[in-house]
Protein backbone atom coordinates (compact mmCIF):
# COMPACT_ATOMS: atom_id res chain seq x y z
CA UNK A 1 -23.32 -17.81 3.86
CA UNK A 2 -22.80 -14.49 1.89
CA UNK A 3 -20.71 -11.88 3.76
CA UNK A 4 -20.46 -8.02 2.04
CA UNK A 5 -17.28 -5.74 2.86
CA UNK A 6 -16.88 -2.33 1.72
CA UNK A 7 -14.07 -0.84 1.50
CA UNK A 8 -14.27 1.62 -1.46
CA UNK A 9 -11.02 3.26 -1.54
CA UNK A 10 -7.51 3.20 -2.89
CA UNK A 11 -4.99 0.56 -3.60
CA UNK A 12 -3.16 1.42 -0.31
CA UNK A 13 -6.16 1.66 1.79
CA UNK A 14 -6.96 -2.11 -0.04
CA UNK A 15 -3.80 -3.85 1.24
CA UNK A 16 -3.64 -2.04 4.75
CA UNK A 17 -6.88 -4.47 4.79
CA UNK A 18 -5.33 -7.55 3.74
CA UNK A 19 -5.14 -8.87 7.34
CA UNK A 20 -9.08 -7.94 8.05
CA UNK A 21 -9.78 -10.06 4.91
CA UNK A 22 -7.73 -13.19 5.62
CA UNK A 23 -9.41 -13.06 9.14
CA UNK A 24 -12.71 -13.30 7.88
CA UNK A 25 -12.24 -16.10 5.25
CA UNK A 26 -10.34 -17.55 8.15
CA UNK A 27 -13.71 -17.07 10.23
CA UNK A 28 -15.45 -18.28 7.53
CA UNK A 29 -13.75 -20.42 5.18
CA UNK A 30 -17.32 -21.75 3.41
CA UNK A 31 -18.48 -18.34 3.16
CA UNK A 32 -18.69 -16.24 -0.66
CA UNK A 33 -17.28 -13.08 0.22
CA UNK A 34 -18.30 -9.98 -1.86
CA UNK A 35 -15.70 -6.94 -1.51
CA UNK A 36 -17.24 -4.12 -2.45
CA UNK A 37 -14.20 -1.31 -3.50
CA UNK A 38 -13.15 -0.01 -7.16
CA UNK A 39 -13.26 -1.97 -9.93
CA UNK A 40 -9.87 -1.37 -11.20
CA UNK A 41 -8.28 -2.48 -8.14
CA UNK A 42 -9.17 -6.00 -9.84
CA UNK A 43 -5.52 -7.29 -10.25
CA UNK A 44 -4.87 -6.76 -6.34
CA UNK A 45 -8.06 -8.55 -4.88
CA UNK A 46 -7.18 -11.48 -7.08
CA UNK A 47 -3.77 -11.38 -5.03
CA UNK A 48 -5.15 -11.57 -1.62
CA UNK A 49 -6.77 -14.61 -1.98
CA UNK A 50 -9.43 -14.01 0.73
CA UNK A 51 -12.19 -12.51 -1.95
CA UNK A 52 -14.85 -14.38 -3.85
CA UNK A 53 -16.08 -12.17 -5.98
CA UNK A 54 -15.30 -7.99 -6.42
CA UNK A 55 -18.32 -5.99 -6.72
CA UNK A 56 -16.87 -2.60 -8.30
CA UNK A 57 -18.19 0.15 -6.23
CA UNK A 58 -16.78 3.54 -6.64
CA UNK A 59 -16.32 5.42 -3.43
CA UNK A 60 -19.60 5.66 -1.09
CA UNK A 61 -22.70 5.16 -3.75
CA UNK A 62 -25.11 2.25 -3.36
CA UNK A 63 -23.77 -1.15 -3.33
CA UNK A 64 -25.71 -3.47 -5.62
CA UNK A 65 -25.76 -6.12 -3.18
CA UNK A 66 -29.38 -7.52 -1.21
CA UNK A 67 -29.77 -9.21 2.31
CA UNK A 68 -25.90 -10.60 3.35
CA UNK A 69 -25.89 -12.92 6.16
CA UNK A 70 -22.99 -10.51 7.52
CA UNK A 71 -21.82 -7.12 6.27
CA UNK A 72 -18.65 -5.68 7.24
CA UNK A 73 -17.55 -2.04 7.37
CA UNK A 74 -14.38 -1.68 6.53
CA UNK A 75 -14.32 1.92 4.72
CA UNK A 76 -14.63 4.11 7.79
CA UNK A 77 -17.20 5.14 10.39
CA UNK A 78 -19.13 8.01 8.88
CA UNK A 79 -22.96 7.88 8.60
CA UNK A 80 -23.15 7.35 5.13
CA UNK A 81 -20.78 4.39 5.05
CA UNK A 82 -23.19 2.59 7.54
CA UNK A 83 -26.27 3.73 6.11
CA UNK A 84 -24.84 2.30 2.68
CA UNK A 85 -24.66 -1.07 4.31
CA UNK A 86 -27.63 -0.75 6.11
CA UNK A 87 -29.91 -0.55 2.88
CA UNK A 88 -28.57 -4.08 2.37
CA UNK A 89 -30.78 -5.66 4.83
CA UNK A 90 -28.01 -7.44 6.27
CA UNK A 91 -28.85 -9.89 8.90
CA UNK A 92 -25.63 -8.99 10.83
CA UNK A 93 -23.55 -5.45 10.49
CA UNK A 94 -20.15 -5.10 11.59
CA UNK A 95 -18.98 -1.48 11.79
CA UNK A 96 -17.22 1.10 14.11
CA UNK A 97 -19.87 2.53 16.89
CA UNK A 98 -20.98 2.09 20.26
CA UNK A 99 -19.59 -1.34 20.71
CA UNK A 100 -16.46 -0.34 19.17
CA UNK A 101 -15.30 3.55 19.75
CA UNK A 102 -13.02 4.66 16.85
CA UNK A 103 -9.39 6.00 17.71
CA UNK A 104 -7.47 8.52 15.57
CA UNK A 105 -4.42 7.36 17.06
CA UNK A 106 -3.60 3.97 15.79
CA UNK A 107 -1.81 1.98 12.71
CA UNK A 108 -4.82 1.61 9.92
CA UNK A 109 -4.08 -2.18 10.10
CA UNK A 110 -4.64 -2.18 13.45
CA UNK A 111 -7.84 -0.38 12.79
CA UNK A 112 -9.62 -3.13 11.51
CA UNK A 113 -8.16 -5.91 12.92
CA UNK A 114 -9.47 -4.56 15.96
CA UNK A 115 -12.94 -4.04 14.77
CA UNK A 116 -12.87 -7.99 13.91
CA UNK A 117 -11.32 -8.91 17.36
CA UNK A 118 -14.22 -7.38 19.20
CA UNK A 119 -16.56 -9.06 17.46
CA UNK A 120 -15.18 -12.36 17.85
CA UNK A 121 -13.15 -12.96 14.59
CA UNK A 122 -9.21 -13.16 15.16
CA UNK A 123 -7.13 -11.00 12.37
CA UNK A 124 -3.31 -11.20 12.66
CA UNK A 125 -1.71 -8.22 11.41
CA UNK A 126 1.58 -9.34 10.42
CA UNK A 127 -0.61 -11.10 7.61
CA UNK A 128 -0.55 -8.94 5.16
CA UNK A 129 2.34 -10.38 2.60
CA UNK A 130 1.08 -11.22 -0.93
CA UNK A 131 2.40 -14.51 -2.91
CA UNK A 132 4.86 -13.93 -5.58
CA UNK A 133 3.26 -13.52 -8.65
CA UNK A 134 3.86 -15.71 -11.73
CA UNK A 135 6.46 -15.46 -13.64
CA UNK A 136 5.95 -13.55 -16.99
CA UNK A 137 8.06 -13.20 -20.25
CA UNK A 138 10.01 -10.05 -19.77
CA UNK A 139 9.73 -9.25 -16.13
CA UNK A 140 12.28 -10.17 -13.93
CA UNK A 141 11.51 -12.34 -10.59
CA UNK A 142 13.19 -12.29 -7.25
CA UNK A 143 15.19 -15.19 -6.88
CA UNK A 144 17.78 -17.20 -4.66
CA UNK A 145 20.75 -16.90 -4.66
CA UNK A 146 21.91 -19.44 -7.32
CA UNK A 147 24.71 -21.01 -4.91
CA UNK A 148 21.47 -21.23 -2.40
CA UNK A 149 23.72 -19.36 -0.32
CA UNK A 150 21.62 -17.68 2.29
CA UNK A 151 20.88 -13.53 1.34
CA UNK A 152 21.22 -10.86 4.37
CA UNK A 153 18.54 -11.26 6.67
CA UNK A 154 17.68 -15.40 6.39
CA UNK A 155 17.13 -18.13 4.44
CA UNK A 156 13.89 -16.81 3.02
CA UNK A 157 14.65 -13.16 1.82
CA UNK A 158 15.10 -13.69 -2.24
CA UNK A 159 18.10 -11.92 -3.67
CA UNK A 160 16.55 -9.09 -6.21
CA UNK A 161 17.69 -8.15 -9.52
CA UNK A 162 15.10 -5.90 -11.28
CA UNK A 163 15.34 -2.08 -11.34
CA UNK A 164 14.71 0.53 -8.70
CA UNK A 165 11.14 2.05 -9.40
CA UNK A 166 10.52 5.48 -8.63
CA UNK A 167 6.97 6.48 -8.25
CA UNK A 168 6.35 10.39 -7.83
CA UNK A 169 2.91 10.25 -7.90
CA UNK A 170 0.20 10.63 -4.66
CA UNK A 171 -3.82 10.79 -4.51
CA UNK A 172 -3.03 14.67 -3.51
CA UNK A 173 -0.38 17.23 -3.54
CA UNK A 174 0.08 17.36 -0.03
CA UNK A 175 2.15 14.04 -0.50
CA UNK A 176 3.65 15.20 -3.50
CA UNK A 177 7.27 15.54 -3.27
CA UNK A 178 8.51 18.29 -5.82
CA UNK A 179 9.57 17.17 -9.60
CA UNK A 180 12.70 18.40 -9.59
CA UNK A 181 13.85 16.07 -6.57
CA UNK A 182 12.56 13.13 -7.92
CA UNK A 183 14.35 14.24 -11.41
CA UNK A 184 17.39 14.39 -9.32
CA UNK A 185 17.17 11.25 -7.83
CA UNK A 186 16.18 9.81 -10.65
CA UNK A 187 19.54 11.29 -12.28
CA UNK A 188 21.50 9.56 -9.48
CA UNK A 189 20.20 6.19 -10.30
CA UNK A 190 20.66 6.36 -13.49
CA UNK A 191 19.74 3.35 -16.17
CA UNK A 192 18.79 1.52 -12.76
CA UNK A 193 15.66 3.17 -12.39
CA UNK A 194 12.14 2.92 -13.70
CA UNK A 195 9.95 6.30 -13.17
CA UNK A 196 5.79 4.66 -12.81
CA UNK A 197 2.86 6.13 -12.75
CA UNK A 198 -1.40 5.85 -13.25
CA UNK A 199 -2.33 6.69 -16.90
CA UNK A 200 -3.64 9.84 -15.56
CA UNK A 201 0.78 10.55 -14.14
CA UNK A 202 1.77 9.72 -17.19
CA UNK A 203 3.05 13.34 -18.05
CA UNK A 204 4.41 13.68 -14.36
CA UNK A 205 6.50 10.09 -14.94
CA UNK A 206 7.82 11.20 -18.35
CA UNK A 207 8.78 14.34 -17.06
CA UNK A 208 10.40 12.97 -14.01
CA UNK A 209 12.57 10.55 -16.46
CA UNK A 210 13.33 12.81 -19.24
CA UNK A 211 14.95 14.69 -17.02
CA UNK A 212 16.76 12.21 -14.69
CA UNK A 213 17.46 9.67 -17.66
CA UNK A 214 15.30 7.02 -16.37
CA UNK A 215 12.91 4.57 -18.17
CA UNK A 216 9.08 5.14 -17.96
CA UNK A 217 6.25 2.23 -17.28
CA UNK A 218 2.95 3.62 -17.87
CA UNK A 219 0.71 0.06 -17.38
CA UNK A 220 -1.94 -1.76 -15.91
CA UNK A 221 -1.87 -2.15 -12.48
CA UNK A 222 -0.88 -5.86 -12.54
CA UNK A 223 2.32 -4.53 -14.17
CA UNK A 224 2.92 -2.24 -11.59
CA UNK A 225 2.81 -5.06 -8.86
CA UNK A 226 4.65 -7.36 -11.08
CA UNK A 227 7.14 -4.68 -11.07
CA UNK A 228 7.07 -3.43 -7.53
CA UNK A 229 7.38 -7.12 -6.58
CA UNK A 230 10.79 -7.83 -8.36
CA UNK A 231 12.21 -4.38 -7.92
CA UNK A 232 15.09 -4.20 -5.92
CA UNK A 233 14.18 -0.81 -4.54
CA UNK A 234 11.00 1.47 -4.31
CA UNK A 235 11.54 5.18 -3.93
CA UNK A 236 8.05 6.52 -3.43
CA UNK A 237 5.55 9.13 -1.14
CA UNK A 238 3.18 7.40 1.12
CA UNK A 239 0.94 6.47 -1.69
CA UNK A 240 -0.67 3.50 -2.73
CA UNK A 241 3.01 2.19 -4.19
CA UNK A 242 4.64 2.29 -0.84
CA UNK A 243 2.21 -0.58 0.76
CA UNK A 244 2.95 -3.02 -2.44
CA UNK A 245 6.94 -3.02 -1.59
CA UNK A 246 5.55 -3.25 2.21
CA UNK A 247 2.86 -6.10 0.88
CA UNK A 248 6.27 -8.08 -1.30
CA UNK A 249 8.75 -7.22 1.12
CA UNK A 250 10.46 -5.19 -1.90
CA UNK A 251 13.08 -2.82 0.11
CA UNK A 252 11.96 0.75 -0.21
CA UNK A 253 12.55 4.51 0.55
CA UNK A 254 9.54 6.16 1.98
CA UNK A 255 9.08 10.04 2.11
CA UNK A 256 5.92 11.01 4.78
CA UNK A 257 4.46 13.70 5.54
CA UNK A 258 1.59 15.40 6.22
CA UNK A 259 0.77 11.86 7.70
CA UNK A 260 2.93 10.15 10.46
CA UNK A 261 3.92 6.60 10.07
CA UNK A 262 3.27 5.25 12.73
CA UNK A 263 -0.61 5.61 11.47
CA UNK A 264 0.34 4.55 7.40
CA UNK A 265 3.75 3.34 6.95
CA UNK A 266 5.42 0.13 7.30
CA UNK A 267 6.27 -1.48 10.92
CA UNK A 268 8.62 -4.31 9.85
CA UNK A 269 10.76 -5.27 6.68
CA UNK A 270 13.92 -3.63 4.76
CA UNK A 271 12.21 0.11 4.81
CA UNK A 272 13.75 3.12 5.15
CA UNK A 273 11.33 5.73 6.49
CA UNK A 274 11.96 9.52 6.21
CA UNK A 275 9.77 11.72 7.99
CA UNK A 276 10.32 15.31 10.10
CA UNK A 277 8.08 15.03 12.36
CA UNK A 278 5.34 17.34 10.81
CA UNK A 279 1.72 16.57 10.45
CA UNK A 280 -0.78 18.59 8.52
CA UNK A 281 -3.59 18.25 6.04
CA UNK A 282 -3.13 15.43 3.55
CA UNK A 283 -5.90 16.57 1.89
CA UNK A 284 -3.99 19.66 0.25
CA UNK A 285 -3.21 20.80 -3.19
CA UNK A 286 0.67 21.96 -1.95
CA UNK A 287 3.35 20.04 -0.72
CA UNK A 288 3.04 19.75 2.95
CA UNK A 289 5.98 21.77 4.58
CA UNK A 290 7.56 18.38 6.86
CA UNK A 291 7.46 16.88 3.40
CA UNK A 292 9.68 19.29 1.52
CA UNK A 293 11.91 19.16 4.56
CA UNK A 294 13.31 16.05 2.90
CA UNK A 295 16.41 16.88 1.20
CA UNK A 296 17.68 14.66 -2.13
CA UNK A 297 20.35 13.41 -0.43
CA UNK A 298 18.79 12.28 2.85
CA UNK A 299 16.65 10.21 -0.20
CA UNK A 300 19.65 9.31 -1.75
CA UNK A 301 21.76 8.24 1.32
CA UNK A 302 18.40 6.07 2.42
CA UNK A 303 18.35 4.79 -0.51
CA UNK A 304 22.00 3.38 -0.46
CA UNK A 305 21.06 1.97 2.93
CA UNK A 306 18.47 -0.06 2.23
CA UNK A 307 19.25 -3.59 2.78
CA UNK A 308 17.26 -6.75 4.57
CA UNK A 309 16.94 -5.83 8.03
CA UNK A 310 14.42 -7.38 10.27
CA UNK A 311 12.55 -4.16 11.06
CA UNK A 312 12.42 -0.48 9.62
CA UNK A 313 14.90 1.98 10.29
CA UNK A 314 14.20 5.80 10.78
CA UNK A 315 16.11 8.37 9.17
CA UNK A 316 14.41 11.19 11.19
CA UNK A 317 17.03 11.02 14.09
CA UNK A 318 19.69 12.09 11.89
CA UNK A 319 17.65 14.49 9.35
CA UNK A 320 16.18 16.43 11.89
């Protein structure tokens, strides 16, 4: 049985569909499943472990892909999504529609778990964790405590050593928060932290830790999970970043806006979310105004916060 997915977008719009994916190989455990989504997202597919085989495919253009037993919408409900999958000549097509209306108003996991659940295949939602990676010369892991002593918040939460990344990089500037702030929390951190970025943020990284004192990892996106994974804090936007701590449980400091959380950010796990309450267009060049509501130290008095609770804490009651 061959089953095609699209989902052709960014790294956080891949792991928000982690749980989708594990239902289907669930589903289907004898099945080769094609995903078809951006090439370089390589490194995180081979993480999931619910993908056969990545066919790159760079937003919505035709998917090199003929006659799937089952093809699987996972990109959105537009026409042209549809009609991409169509052209396959799939025997069976899965997708937003009549049978299944979409709602604006719902988590993105949800989203797609849903999708699966009315057409018979179970996704759980809490699934969404990735393994540990390897370990690798250089890179520090999180570990147990080495008097196996249990860490705040049970037996199974590893004690973390590595750095705190800061990531000030988004898709678009709407969920940019400005330079300077980053800079400054940077400069509160100190040698801690590790400024990241894309190849194409490398000027915005170095910038942000030339003037804050931090270090700079410009890498391949394996790094960056590597990284993210043994960090032991992520300060970030809601940007592809943000879901890796959420997908390795990696405590983190989340700044939102124009987009609510309750759509995008994390439900469960040592998080800190800020957000004012604001929603606009995240599709903007400029800093959306609930965004630069967010003051350095509400960042920086998250940040010492963070900890291993069993669910996320909200910093708008008390920054609002």
């Amino acid at each position: 049985m061959k089953v095609l997915v699209l989902r052709a977008l960014g790294l956080g719009d891949l792991l928000t569909a982690v749980p989708a994916l594990r239902g289907l190989r669930r589903a289907f455990p004898d099945a080769e499943i094609t995903l078809a989504a951006p090439g370089w997202l390589a490194d995180a597919v081979d993480r999931i472990d619910a993908v056969d085989r990545l066919l790159p495919t760079e937003g919505l253009e035709p998917i090199d892909f003929r006659e799937p037993d089952l093809a699987v919408n996972l990109h959105g409900r537009g026409p042209r999504s549809v009609d991409l999958l169509r052209v396959t000549g799939p025997k069976r097509l899965i997708t937003h529609g009549t049978h299944v209306p979409w709602r604006d108003d719902q988590h993105e996991i949800d989203r797609w778990c849903r999708l699966l659940a009315r057409y018979g295949i179970p996704a759980d939602p809490e699934n969404l964790h990735l393994p540990p990676p390897e370990p690798r010369p250089g890179i520090p892991t999180a570990r147990q405590n080495a008097d196996d002593s249990t860490p705040p918040g049970g037996a199974d939460m590893p004690v973390r050593s590595g750095p705190i990344v800061v990531h000030p990089g988004a898709s678009h500037g709407a969920r940019r928060w400005p330079v300077e702030r980053f800079t400054a929390v940077v400069r509160a951190i100190g040698a801690d932290a590790v400024v990241t970025g894309s190849p194409a943020e490398a000027g915005l990284a170095r910038a942000v830790a030339s003037a804050g004192a931090g270090r700079v990892q410009i890498g391949s996106l394996g790094e960056l999970l590597d990284l993210v994974a043994s960090a032991r804090a992520v300060v970030c936007g809601d940007t592809g970043v943000a879901h890796v701590a959420t997908a390795y449980g990696t405590p983190s400091v989340l700044l939102f806006g124009p987009v609510s959380p309750e759509h995008w950010g994390p439900r469960s796990g040592p998080h800190k979310v800020l957000w004012h309450g604001r929603t606009g267009d995240t599709f903007a060049d400029e800093p959306d105004p609930g965004l630069l509501e967010i003051t350095v130290e509400e960042v920086l008095t998250a940040l010492g916060g963070v900890s291993w609770p069993g669910s996320v804490s909200s910093a708008r009651a008390m920054s609002v």
